[in-house]
Protein backbone atom coordinates (compact mmCIF):
# COMPACT_ATOMS: atom_id res chain seq x y z
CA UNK A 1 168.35 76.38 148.44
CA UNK A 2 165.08 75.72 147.17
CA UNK A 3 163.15 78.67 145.28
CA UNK A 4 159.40 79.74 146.36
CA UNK A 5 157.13 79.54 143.99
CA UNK A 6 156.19 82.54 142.48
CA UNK A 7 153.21 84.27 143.96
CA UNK A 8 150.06 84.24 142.04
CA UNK A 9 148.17 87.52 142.53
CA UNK A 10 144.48 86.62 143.31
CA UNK A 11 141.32 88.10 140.99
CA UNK A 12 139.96 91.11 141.99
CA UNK A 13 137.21 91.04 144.19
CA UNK A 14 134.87 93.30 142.05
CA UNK A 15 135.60 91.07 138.95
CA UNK A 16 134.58 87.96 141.11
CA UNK A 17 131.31 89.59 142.45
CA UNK A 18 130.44 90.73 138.74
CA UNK A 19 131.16 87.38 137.64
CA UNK A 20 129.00 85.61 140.42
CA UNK A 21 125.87 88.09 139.50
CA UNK A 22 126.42 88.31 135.75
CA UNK A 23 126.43 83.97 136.51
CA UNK A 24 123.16 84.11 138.50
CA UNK A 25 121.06 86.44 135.90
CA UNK A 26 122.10 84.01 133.69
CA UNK A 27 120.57 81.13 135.44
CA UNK A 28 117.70 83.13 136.12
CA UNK A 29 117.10 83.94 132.58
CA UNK A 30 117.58 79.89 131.45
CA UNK A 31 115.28 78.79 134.32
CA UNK A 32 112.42 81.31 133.15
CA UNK A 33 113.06 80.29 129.72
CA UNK A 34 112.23 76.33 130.88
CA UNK A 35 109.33 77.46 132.78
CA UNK A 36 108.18 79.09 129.59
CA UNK A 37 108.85 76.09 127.29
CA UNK A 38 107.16 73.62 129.93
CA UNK A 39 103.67 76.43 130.30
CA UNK A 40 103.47 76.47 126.79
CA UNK A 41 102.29 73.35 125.22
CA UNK A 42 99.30 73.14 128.20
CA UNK A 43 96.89 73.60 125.17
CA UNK A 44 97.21 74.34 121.50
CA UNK A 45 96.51 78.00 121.96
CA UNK A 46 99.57 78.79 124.50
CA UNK A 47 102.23 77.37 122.41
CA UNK A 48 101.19 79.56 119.59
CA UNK A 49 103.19 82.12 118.75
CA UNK A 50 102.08 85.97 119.60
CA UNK A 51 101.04 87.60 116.62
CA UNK A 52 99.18 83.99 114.88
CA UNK A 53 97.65 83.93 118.60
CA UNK A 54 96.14 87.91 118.05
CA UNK A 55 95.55 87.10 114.14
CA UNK A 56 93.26 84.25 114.96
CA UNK A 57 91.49 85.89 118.03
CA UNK A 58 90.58 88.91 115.68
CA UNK A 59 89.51 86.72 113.51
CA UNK A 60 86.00 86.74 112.01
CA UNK A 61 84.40 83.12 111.58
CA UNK A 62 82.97 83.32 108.25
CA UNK A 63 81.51 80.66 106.63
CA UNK A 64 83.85 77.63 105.17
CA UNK A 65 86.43 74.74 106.88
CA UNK A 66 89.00 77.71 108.71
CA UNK A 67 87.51 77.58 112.36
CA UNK A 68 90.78 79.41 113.22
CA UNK A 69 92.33 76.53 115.30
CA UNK A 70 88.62 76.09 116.86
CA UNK A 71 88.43 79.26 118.08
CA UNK A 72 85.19 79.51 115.81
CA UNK A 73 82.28 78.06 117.51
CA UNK A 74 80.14 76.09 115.47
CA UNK A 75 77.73 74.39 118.03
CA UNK A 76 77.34 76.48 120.88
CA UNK A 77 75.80 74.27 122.66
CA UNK A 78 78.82 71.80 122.92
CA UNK A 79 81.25 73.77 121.99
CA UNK A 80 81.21 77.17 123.50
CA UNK A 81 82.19 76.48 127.46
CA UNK A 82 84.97 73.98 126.04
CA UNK A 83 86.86 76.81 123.69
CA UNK A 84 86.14 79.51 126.88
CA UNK A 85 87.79 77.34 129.06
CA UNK A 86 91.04 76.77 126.76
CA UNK A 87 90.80 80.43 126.20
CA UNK A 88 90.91 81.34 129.97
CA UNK A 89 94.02 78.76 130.36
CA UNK A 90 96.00 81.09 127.83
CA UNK A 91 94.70 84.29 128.83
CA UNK A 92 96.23 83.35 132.58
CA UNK A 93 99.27 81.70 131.90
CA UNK A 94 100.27 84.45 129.28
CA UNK A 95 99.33 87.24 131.22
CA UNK A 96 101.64 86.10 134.61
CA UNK A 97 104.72 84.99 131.81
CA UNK A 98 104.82 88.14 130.35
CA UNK A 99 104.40 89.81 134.27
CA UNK A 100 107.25 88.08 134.99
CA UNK A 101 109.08 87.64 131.81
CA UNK A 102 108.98 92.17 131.66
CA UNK A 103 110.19 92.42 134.93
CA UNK A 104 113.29 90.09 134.60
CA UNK A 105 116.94 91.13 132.32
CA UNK A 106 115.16 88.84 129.54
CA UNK A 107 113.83 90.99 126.73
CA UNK A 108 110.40 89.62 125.79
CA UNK A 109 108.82 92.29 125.62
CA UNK A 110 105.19 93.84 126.52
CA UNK A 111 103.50 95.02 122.85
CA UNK A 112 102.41 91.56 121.80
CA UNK A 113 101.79 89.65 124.97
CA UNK A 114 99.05 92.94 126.30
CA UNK A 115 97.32 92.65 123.10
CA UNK A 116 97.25 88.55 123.29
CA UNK A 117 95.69 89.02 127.00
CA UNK A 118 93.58 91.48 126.07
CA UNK A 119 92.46 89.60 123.12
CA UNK A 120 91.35 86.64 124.92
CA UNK A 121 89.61 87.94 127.47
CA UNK A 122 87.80 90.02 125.09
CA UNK A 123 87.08 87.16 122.56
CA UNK A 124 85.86 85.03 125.74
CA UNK A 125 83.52 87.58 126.43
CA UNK A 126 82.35 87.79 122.95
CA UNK A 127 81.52 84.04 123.14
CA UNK A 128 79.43 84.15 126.44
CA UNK A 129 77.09 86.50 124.68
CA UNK A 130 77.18 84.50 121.26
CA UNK A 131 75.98 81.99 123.61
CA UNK A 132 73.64 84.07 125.17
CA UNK A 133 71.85 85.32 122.31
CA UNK A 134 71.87 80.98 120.88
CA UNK A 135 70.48 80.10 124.54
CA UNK A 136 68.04 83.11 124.73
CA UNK A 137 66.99 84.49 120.92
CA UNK A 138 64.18 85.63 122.18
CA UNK A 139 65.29 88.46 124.91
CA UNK A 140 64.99 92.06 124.14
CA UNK A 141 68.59 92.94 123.79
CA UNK A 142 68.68 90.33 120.70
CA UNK A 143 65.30 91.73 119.34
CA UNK A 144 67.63 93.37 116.49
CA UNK A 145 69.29 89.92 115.77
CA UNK A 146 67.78 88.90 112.40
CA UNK A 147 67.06 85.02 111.98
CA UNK A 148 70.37 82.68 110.35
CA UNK A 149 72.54 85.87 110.79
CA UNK A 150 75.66 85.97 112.48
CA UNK A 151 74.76 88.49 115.29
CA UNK A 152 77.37 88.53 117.37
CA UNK A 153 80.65 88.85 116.43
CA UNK A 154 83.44 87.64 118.92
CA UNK A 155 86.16 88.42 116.97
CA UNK A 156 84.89 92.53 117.26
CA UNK A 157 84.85 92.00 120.96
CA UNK A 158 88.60 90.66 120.92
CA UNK A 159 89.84 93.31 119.14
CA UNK A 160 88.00 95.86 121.59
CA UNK A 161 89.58 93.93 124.70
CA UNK A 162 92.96 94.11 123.01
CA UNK A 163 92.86 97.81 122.67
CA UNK A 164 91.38 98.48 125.67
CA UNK A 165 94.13 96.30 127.46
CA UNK A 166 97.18 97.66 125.26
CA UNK A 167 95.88 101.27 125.95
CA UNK A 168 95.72 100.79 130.25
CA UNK A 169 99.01 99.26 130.13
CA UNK A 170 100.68 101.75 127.83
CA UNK A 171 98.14 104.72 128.05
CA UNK A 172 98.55 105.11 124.47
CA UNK A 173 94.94 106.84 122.81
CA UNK A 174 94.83 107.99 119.39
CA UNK A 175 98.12 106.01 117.84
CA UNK A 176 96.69 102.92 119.55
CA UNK A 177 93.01 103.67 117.36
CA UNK A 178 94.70 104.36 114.49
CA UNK A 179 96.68 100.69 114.71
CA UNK A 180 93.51 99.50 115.03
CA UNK A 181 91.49 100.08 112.86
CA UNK A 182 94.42 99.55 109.99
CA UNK A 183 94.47 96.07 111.40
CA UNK A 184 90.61 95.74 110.87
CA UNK A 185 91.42 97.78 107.68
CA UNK A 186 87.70 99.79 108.22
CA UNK A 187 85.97 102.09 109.89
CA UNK A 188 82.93 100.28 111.02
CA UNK A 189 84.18 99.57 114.36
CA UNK A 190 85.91 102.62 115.01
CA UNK A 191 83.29 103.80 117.68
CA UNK A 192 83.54 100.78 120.05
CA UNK A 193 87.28 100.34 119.77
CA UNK A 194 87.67 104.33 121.05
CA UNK A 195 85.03 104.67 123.38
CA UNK A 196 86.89 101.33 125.21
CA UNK A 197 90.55 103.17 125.10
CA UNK A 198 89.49 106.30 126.36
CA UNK A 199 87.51 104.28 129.19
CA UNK A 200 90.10 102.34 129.98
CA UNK A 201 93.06 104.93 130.08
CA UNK A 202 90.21 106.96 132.44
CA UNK A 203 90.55 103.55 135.02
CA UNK A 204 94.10 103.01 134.48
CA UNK A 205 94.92 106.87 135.34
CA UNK A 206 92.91 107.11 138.54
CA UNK A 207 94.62 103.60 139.17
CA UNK A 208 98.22 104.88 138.26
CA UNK A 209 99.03 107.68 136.14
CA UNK A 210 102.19 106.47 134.57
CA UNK A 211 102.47 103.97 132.28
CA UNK A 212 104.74 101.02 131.93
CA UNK A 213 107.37 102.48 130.07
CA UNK A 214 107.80 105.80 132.30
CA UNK A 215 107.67 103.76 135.36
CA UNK A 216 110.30 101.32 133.95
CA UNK A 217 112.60 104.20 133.22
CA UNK A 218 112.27 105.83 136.38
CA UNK A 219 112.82 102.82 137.78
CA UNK A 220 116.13 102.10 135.79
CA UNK A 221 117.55 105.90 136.47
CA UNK A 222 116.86 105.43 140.39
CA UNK A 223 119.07 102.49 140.72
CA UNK A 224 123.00 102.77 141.84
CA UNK A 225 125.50 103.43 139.46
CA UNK A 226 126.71 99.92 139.37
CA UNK A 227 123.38 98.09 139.25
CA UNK A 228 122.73 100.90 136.12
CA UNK A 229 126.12 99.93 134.29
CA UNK A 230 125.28 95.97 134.46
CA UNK A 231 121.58 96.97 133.31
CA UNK A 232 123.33 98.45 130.07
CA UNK A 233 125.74 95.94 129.74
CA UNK A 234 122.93 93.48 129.52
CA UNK A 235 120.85 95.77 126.88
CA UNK A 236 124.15 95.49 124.63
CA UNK A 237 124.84 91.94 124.82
């Protein structure tokens, strides 16, 4: 008489269902890393990396060859709309990555990317009234503008828009100044760069009074026990 086989016990269902979510974060995380490689070489400044993005966006456009990958407008005539534009292109395309990117299981995160959004839309701003005060020398805010000076500097008005940015997102105040102005390592802009924190933790705080990081952990601590264990489980790998 023949024998049955032997009977093969079937996986748990749990381990199944882990291993079909623990699968599809996976994808998720590969598919928003290809949407990130594809974004990113748009223009030269959205493939740059984060912190040579900020350093060049601070930057002050002195005199000599460095134009800081262009950002340094030389003609403002010609050149001024064309760097505004690439500018814009980052500023968008970095701020919705790092939107998504911070709200996904794929650590990327949020430090870096707020000043590099904040930086560009300060520096764009900065160039608009460089090219103001080249277009109009002659209006009364410019009347202190002294002749073959450098008036305007764009790279002060990046560095304001990246603290005032950094500081609505993370509601951070006096650390926040302090990191500033060892990054500009002086004191000369120290009135500009606090008066634009405080002003813009004021808007963020009638907008929302918790920052990113409390919200994210309140919003870890309210999920079910299960979804919390996987959340660790992901930290640790």
């Amino acid at each position: 008489m023949a024998q049955k086989p032997p009977h093969r016990r079937s996986p748990p269902r749990a381990f199944i269902s882990a291993h079909v979510r623990m699968h599809r974060e996976l994808t998720l995380s590969l598919e928003i890393t290809a949407i990130t490689t594809i974004l990113s070489f748009i223009n030269g400044y959205t493939h740059m990396g984060g912190t040579e993005f900020v350093y060049n966006l601070f930057a002050m456009c002195l005199p000599g060859p460095n134009t800081h990958e262009g950002l340094c407008v030389l003609d403002p005539g010609k050149q001024t709309f064309y760097v505004i534009r690439m500018i814009a292109v980052a500023m968008v395309l970095k701020a919705a990555l790092t939107v998504v990117t911070f709200g996904i299981k794929l650590p990327a995160g949020i430090f870096i990317p707020t000043l590099g959004v904040g930086a560009c839309a300060g520096r764009i701003v900065g160039l608009a009234v460089q090219y103001a005060q080249w277009r109009w020398p002659g209006a009364p805010i410019f009347s202190s503008c002294k002749p073959n000076t450098q008036c305007v500097i764009p790279g002060l008005y990046a560095m304001v828009g990246a603290a005032a940015t950094l500081s609505g997102v993370t509601r951070t105040t006096v650390s926040l100044a302090v990191i500033m102005f060892e990054l500009t390592d002086t004191l000369t802009y120290a009135v500009p760069v606090m008066l634009a924190v405080l002003v813009a933790k004021t808007v963020a705080d009638s907008l929302e009074p918790k920052g990113i990081y409390e919200l994210v952990i309140e919003y870890v601590f309210l999920l079910p026990a299960s979804t919390l264990s996987r959340h660790l489980q992901l930290m640790n790998i």
